[in-house]
ModelCIF file with pLDDT and N, C-alpha, C, O atoms, coordinates in Angstrom:
data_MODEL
#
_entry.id   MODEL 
#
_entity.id                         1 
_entity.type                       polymer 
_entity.pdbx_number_of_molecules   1 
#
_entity_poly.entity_id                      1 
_entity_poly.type                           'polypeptide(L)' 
_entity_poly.nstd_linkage                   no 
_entity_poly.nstd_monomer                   no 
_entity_poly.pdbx_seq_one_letter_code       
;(UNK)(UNK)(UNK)(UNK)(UNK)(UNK)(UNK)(UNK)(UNK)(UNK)(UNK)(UNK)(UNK)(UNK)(UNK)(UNK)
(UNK)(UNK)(UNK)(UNK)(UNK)(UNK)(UNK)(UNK)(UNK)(UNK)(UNK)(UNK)(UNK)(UNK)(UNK)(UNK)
(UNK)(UNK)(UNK)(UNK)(UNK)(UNK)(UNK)(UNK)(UNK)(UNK)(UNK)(UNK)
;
_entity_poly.pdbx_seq_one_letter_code_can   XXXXXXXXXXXXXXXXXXXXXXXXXXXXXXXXXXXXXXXXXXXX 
_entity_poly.pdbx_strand_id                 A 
#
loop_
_entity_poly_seq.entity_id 
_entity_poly_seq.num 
_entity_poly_seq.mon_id 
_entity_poly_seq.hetero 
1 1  UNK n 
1 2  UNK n 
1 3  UNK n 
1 4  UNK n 
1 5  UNK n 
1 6  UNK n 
1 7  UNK n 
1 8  UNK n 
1 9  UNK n 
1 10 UNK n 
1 11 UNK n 
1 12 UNK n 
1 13 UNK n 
1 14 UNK n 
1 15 UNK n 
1 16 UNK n 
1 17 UNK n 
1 18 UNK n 
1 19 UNK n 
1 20 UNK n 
1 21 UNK n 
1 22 UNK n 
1 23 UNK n 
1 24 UNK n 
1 25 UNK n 
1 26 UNK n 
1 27 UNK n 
1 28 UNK n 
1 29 UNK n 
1 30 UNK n 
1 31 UNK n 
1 32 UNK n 
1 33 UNK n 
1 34 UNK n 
1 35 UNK n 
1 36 UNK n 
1 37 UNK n 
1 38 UNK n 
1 39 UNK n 
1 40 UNK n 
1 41 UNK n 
1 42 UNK n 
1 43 UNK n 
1 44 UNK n 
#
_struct_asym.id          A 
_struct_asym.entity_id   1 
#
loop_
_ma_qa_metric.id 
_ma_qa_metric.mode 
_ma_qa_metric.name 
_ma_qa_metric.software_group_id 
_ma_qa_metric.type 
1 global pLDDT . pLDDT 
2 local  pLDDT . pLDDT 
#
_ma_qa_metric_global.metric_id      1 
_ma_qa_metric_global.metric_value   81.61 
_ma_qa_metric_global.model_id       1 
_ma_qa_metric_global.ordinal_id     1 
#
loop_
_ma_qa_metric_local.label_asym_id 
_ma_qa_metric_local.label_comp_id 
_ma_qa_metric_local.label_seq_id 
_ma_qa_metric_local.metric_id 
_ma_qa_metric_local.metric_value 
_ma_qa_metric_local.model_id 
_ma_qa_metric_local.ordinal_id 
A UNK 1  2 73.00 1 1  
A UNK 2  2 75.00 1 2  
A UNK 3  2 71.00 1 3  
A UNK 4  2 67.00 1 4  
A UNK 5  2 68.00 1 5  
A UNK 6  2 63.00 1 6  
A UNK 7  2 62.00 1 7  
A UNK 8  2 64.00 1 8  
A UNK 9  2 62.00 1 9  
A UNK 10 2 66.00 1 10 
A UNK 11 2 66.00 1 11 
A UNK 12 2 59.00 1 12 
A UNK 13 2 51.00 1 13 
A UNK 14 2 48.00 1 14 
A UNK 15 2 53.00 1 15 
A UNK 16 2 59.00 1 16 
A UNK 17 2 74.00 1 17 
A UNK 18 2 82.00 1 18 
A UNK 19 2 89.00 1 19 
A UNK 20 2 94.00 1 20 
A UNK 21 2 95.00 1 21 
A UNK 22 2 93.00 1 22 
A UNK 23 2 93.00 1 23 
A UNK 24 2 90.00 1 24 
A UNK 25 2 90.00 1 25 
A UNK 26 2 92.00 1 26 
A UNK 27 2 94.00 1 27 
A UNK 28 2 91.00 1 28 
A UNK 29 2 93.00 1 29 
A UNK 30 2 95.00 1 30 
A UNK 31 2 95.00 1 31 
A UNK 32 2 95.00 1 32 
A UNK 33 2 94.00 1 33 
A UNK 34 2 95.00 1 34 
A UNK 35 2 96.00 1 35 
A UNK 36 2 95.00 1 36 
A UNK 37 2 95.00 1 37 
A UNK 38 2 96.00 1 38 
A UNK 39 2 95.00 1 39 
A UNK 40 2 94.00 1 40 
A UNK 41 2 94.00 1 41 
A UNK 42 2 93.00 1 42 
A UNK 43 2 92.00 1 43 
A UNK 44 2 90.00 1 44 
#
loop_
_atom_site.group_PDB 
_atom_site.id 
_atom_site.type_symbol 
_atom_site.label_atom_id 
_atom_site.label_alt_id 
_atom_site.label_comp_id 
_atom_site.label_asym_id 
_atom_site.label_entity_id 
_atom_site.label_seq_id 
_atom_site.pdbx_PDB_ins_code 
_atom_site.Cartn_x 
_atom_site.Cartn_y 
_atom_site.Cartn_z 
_atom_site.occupancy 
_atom_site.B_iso_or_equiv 
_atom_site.pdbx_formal_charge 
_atom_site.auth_seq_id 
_atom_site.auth_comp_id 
_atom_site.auth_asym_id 
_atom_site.auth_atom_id 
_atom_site.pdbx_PDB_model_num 
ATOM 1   N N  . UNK A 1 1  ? 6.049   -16.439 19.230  1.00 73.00 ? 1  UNK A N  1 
ATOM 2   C CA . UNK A 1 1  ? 6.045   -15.561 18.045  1.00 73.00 ? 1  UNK A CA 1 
ATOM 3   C C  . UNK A 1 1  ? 5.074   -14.402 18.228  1.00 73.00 ? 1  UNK A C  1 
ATOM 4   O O  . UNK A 1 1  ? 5.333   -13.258 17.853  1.00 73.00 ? 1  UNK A O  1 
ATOM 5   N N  . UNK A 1 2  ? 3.703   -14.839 18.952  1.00 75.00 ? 2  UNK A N  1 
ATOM 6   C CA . UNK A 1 2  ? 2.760   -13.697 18.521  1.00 75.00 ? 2  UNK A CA 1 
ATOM 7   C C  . UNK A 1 2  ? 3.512   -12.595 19.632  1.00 75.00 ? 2  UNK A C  1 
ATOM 8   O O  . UNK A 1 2  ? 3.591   -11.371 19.522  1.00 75.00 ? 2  UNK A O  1 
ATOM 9   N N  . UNK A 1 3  ? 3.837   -13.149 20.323  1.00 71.00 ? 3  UNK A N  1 
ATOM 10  C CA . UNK A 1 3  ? 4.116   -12.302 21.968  1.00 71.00 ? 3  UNK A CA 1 
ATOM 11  C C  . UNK A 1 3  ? 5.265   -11.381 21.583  1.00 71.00 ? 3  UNK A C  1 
ATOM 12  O O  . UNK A 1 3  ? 5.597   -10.623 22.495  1.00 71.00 ? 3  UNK A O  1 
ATOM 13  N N  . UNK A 1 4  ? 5.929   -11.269 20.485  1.00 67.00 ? 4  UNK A N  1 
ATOM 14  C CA . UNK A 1 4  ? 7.013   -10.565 20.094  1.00 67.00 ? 4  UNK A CA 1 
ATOM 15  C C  . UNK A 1 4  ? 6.684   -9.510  19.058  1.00 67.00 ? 4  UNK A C  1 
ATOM 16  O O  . UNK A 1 4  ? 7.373   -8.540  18.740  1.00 67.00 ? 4  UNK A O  1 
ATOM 17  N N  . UNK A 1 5  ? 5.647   -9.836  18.648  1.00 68.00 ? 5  UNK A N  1 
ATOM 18  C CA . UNK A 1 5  ? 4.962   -9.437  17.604  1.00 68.00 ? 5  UNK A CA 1 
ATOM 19  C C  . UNK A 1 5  ? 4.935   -7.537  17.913  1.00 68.00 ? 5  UNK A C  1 
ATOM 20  O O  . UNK A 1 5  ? 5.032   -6.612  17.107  1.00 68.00 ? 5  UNK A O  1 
ATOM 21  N N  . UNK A 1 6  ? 4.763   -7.532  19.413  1.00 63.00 ? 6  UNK A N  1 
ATOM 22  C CA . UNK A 1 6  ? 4.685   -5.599  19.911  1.00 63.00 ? 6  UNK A CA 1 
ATOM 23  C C  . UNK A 1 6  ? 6.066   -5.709  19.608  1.00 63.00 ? 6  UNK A C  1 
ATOM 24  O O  . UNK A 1 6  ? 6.271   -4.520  19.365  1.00 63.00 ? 6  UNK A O  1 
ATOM 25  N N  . UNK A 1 7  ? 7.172   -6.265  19.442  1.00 62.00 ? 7  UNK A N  1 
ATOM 26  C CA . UNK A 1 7  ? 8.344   -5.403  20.468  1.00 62.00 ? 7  UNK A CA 1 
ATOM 27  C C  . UNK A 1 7  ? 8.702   -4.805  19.227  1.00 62.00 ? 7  UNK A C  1 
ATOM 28  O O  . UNK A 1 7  ? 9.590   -3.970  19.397  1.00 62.00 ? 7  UNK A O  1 
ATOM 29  N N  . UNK A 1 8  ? 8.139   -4.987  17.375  1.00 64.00 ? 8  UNK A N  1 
ATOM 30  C CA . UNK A 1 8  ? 8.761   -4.904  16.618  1.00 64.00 ? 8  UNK A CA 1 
ATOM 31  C C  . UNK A 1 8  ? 7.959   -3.399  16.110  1.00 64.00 ? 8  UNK A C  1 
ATOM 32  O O  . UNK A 1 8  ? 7.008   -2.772  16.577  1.00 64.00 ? 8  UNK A O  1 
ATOM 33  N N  . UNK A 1 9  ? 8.765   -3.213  15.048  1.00 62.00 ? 9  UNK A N  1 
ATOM 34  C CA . UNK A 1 9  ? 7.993   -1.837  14.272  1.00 62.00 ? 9  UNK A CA 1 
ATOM 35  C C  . UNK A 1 9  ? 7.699   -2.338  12.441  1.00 62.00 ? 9  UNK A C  1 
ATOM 36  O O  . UNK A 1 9  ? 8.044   -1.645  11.484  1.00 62.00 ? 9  UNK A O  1 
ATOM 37  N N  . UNK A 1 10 ? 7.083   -3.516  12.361  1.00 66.00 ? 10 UNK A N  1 
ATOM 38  C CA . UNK A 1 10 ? 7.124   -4.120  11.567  1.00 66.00 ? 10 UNK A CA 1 
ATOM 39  C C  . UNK A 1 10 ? 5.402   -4.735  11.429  1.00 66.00 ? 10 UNK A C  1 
ATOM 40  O O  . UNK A 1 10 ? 5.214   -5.687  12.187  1.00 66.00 ? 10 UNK A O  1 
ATOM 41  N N  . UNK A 1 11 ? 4.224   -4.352  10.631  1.00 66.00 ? 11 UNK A N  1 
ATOM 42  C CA . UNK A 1 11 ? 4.223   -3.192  9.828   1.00 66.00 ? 11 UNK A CA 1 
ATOM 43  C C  . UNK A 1 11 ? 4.727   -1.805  10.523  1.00 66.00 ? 11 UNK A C  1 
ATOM 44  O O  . UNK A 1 11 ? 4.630   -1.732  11.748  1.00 66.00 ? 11 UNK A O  1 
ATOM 45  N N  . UNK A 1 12 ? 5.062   -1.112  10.065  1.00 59.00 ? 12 UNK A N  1 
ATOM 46  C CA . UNK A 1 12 ? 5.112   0.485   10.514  1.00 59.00 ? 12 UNK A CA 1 
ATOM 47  C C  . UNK A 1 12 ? 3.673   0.932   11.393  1.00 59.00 ? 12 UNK A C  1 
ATOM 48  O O  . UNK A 1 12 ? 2.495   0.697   11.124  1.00 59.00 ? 12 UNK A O  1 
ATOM 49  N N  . UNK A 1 13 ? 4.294   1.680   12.561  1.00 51.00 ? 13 UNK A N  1 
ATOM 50  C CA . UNK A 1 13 ? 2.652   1.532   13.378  1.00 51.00 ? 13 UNK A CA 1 
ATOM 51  C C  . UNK A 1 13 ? 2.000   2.814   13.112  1.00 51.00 ? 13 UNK A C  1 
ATOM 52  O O  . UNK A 1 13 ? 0.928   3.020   13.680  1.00 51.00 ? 13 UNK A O  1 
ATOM 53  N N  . UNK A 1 14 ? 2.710   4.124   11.971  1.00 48.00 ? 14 UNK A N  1 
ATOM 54  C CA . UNK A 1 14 ? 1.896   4.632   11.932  1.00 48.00 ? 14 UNK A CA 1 
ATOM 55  C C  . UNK A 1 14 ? 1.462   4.621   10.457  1.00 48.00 ? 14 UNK A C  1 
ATOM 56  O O  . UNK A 1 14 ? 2.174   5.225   9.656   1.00 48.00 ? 14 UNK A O  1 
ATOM 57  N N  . UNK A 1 15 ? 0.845   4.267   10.217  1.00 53.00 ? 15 UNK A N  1 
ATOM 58  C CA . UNK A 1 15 ? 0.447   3.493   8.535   1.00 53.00 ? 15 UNK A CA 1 
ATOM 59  C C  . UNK A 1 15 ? -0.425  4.569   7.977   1.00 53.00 ? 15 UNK A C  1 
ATOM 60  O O  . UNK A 1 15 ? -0.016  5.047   6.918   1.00 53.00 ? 15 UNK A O  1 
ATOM 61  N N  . UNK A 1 16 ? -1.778  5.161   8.562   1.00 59.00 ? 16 UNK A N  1 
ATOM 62  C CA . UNK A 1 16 ? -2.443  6.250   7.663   1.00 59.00 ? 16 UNK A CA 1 
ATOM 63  C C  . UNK A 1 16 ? -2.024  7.834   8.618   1.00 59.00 ? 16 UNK A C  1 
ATOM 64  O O  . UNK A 1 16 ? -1.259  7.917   9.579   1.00 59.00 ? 16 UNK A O  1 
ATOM 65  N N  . UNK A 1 17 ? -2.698  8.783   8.057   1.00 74.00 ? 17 UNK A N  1 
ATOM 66  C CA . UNK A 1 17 ? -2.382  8.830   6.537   1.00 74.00 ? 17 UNK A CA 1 
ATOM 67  C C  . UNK A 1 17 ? -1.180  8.314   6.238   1.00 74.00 ? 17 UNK A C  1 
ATOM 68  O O  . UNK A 1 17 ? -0.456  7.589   6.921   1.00 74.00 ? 17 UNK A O  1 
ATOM 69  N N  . UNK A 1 18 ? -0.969  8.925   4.726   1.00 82.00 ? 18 UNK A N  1 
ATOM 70  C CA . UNK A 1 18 ? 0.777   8.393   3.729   1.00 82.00 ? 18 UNK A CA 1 
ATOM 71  C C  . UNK A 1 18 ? 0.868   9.911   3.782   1.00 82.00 ? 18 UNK A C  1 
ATOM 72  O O  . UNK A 1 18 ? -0.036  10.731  3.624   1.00 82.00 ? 18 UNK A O  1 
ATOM 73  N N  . UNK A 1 19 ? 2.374   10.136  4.084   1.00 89.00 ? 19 UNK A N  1 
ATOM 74  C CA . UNK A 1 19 ? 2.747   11.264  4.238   1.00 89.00 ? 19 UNK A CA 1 
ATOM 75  C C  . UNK A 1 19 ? 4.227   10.943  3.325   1.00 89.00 ? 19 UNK A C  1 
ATOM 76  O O  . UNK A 1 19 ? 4.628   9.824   3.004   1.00 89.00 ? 19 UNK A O  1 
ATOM 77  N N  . UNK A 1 20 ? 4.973   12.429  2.983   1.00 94.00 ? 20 UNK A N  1 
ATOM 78  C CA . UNK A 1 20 ? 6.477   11.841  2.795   1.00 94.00 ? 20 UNK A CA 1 
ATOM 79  C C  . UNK A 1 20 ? 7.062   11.565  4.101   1.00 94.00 ? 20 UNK A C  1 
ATOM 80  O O  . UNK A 1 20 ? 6.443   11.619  5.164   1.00 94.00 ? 20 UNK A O  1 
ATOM 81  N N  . UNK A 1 21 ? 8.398   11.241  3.945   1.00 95.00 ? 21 UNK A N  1 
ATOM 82  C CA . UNK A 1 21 ? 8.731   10.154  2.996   1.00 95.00 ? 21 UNK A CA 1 
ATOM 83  C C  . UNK A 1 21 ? 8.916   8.901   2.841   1.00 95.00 ? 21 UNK A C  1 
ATOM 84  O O  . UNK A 1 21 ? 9.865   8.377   2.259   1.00 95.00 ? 21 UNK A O  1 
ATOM 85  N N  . UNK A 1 22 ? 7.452   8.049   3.677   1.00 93.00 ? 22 UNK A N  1 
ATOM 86  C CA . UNK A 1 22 ? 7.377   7.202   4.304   1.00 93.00 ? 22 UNK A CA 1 
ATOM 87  C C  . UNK A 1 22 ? 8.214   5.800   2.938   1.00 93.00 ? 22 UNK A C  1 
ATOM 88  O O  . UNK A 1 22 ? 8.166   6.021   1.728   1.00 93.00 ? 22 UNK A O  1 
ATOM 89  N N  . UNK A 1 23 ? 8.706   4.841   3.374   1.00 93.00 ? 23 UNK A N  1 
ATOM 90  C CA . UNK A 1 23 ? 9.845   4.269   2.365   1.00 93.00 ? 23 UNK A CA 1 
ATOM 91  C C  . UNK A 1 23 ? 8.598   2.800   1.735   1.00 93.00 ? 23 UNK A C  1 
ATOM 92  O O  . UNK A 1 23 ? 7.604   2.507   2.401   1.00 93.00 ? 23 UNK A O  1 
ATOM 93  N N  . UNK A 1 24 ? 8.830   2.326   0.857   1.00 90.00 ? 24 UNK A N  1 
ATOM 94  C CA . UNK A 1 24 ? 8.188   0.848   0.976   1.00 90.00 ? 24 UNK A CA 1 
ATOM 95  C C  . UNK A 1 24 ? 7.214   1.209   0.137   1.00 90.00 ? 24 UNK A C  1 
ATOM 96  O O  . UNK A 1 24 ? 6.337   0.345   0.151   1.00 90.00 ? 24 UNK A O  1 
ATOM 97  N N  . UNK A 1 25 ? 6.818   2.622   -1.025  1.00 90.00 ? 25 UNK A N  1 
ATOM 98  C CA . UNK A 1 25 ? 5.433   2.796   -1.407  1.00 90.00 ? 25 UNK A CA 1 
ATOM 99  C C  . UNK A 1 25 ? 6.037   3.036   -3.548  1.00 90.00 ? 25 UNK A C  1 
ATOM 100 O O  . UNK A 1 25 ? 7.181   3.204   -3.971  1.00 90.00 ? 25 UNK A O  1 
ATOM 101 N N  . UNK A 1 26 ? 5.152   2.974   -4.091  1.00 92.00 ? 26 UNK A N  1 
ATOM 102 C CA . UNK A 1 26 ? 5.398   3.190   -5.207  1.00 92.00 ? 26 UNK A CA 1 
ATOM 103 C C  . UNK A 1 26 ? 4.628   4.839   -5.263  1.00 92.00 ? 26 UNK A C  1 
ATOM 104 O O  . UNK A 1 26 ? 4.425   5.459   -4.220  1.00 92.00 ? 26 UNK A O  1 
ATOM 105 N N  . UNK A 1 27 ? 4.254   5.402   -6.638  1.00 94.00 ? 27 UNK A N  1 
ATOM 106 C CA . UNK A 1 27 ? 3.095   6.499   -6.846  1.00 94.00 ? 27 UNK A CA 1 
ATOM 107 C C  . UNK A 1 27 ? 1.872   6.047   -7.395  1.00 94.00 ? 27 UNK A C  1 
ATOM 108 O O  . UNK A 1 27 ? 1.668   5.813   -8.586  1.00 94.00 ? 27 UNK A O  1 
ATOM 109 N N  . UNK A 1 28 ? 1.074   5.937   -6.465  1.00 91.00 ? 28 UNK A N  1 
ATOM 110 C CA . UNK A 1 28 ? -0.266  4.989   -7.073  1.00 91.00 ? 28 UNK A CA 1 
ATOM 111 C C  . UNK A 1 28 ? -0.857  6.289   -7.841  1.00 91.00 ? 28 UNK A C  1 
ATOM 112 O O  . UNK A 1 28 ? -1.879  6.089   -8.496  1.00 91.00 ? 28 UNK A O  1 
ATOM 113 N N  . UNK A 1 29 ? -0.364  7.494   -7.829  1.00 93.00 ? 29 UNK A N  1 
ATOM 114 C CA . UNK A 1 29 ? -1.213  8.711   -8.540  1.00 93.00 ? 29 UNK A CA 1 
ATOM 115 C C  . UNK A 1 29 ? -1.006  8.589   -10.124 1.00 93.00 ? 29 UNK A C  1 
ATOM 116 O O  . UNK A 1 29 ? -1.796  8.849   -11.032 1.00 93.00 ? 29 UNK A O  1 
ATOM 117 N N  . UNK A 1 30 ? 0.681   7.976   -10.175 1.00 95.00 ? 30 UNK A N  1 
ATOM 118 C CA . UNK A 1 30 ? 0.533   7.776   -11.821 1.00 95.00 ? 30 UNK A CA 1 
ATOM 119 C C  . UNK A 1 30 ? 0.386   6.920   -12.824 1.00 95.00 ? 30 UNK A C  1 
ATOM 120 O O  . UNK A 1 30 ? 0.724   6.974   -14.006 1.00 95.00 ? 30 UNK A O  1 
ATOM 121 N N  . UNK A 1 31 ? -0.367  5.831   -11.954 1.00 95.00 ? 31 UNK A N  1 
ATOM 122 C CA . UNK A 1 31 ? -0.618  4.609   -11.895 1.00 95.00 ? 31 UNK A CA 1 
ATOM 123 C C  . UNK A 1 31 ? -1.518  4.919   -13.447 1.00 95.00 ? 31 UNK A C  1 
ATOM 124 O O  . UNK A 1 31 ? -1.903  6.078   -13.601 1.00 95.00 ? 31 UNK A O  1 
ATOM 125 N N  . UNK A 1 32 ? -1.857  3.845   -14.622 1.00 95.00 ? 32 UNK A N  1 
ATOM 126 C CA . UNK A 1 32 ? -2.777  4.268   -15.736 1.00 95.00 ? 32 UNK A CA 1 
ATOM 127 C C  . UNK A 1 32 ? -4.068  3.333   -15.090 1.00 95.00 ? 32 UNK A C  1 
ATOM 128 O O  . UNK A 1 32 ? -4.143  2.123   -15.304 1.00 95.00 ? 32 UNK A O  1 
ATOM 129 N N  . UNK A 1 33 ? -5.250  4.224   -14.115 1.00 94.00 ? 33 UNK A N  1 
ATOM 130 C CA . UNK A 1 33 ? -6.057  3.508   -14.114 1.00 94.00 ? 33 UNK A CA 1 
ATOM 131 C C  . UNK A 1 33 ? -7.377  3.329   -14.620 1.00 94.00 ? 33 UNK A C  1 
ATOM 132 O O  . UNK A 1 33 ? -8.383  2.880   -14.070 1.00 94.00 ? 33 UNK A O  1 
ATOM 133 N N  . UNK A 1 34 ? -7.126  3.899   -16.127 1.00 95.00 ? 34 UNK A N  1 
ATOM 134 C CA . UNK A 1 34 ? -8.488  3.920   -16.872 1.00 95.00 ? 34 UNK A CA 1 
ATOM 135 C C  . UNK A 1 34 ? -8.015  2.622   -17.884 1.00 95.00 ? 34 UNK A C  1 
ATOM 136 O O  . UNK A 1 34 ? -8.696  1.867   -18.578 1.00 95.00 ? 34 UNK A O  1 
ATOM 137 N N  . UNK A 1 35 ? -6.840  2.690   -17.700 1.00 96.00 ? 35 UNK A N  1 
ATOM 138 C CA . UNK A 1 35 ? -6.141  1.229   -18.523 1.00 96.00 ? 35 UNK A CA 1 
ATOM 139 C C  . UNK A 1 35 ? -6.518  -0.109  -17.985 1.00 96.00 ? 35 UNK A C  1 
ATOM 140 O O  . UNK A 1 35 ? -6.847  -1.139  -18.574 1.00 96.00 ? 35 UNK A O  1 
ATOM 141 N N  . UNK A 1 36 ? -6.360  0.222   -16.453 1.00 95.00 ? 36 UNK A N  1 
ATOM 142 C CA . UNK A 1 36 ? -6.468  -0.992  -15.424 1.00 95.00 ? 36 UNK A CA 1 
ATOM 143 C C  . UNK A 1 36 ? -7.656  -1.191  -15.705 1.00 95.00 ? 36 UNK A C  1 
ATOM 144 O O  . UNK A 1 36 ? -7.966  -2.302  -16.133 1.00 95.00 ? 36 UNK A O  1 
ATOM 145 N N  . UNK A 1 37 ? -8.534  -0.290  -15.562 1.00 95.00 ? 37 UNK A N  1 
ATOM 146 C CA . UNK A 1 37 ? -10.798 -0.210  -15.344 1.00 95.00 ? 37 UNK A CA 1 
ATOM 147 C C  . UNK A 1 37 ? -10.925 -0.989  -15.993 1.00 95.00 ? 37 UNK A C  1 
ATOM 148 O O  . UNK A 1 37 ? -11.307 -2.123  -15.703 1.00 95.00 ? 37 UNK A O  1 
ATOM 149 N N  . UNK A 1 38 ? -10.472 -0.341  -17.631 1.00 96.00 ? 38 UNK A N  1 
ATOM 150 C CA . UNK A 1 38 ? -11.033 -1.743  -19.120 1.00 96.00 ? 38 UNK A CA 1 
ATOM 151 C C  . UNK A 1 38 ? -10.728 -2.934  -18.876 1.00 96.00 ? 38 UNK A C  1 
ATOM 152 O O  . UNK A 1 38 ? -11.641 -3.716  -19.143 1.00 96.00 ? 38 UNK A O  1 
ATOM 153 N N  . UNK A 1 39 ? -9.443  -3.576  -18.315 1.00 95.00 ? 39 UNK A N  1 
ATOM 154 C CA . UNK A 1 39 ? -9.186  -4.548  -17.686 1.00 95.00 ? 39 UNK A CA 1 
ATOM 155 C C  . UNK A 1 39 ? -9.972  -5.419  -16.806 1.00 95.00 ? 39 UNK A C  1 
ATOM 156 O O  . UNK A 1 39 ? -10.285 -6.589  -17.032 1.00 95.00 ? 39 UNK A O  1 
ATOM 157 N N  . UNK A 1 40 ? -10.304 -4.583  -15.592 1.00 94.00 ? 40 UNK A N  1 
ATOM 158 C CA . UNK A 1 40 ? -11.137 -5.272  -14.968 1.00 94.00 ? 40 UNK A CA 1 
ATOM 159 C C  . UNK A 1 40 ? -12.378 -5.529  -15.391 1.00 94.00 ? 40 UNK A C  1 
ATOM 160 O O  . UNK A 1 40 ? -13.053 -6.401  -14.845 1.00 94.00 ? 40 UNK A O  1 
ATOM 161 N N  . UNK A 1 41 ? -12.934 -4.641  -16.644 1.00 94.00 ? 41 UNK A N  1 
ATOM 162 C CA . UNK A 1 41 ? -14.227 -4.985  -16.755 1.00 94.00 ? 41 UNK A CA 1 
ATOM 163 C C  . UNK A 1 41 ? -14.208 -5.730  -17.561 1.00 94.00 ? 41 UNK A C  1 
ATOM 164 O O  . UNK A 1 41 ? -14.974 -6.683  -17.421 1.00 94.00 ? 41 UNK A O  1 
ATOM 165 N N  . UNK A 1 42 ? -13.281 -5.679  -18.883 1.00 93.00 ? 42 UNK A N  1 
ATOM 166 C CA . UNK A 1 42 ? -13.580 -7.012  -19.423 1.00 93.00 ? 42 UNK A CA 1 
ATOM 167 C C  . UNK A 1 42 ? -13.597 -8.442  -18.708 1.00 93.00 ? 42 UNK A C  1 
ATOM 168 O O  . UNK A 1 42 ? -14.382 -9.387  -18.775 1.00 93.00 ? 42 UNK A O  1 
ATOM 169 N N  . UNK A 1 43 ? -12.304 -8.201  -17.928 1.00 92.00 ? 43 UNK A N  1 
ATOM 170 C CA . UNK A 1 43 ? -12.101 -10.036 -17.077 1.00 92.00 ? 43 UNK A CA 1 
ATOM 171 C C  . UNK A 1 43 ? -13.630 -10.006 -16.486 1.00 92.00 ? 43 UNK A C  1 
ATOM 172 O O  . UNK A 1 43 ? -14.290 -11.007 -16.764 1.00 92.00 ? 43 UNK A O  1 
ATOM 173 N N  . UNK A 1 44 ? -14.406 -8.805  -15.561 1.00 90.00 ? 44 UNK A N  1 
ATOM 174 C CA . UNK A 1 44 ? -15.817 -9.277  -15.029 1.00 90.00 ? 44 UNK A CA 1 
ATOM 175 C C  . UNK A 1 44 ? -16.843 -9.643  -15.807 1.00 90.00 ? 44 UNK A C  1 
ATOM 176 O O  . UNK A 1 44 ? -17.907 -9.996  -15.299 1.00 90.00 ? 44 UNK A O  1 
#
């Protein structure tokens, strides 16, 4: 298994940066993360 592991393109080997129109991604830009923050700080 590991030995097969090169022959594939699986993760994608060129991963940073995120450019278009790489496939597999959501928009983390419109993500609400002052919604998420209160979240996390209450659970901490």
């Amino acid at each position: 298994w590991a030995s097969k592991l090169k022959q594939t393109d699986w993760p994608m080997s060129y991963q940073a940066p995120l450019k278009p129109l790489r496939p597999g991604h959501g928009d983390a830009r419109e993500f609400p993360n002052e919604v998420w923050a209160r979240c996390l700080r209450r659970s901490a």
